[in-house]
C-alpha atoms as a PDB file:
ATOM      1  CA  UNK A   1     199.185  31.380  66.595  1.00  0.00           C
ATOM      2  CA  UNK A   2     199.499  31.539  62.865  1.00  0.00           C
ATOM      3  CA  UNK A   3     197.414  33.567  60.391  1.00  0.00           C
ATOM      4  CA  UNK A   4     196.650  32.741  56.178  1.00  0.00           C
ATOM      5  CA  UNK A   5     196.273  36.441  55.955  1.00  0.00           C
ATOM      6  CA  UNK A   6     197.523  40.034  57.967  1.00  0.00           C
ATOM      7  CA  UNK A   7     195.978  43.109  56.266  1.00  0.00           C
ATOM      8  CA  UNK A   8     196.871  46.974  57.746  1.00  0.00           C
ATOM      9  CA  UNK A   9     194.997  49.820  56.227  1.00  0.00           C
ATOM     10  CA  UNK A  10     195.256  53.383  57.305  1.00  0.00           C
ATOM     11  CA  UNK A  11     196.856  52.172  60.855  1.00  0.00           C
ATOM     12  CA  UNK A  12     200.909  52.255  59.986  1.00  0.00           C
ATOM     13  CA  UNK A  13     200.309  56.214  60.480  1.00  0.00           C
ATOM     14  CA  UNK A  14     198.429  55.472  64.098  1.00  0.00           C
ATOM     15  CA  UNK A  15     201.312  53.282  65.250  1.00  0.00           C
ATOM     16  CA  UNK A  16     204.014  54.726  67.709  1.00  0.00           C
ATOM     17  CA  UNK A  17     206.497  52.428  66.594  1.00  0.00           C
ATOM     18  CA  UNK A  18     205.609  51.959  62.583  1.00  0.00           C
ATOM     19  CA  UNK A  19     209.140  50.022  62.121  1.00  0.00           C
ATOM     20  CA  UNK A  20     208.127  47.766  65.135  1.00  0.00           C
ATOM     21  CA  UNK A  21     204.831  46.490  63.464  1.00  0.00           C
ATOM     22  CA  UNK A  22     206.234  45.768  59.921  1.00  0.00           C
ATOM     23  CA  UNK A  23     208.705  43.492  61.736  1.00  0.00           C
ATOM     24  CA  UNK A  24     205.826  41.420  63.926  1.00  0.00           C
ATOM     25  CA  UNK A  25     203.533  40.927  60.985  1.00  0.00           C
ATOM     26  CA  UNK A  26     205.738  38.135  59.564  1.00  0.00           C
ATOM     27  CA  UNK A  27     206.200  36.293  63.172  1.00  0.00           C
ATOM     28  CA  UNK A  28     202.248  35.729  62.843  1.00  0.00           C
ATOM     29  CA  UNK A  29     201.777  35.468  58.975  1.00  0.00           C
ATOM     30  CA  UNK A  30     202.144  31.686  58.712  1.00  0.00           C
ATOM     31  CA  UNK A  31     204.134  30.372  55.392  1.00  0.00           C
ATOM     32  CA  UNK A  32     202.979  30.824  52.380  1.00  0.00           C
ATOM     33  CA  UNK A  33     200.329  33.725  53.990  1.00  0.00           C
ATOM     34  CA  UNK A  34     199.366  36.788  52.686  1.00  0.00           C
ATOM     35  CA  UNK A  35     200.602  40.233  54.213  1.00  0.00           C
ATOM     36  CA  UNK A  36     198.518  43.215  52.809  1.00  0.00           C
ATOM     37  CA  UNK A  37     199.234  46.744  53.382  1.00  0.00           C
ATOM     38  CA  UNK A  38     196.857  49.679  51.744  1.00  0.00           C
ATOM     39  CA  UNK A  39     198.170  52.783  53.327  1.00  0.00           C
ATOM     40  CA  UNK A  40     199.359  56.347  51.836  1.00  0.00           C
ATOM     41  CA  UNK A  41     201.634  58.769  52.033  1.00  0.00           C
ATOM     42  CA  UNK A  42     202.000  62.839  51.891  1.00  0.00           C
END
């Protein structure tokens, strides 16, 4: 299963394995998709 689009907010910090879910957003993103990521840092 392929996606157009993967969006994250606020959910990187939630993750146990933040490394681990960066690298399986591609696998699903199909080519040419959209990967969106709105998440900060302190």
């Amino acid at each position: 299963m392929c996606f157009g689009a993967v969006t994250i907010s606020f959910g990187l910090r939630s993750v146990a394995g933040p490394d681990a879910a960066l690298a399986g957003m591609p696998r699903v993103t199909r080519p040419g998709g959209r990967l969106v990521i709105c998440e900060f840092w302190r």
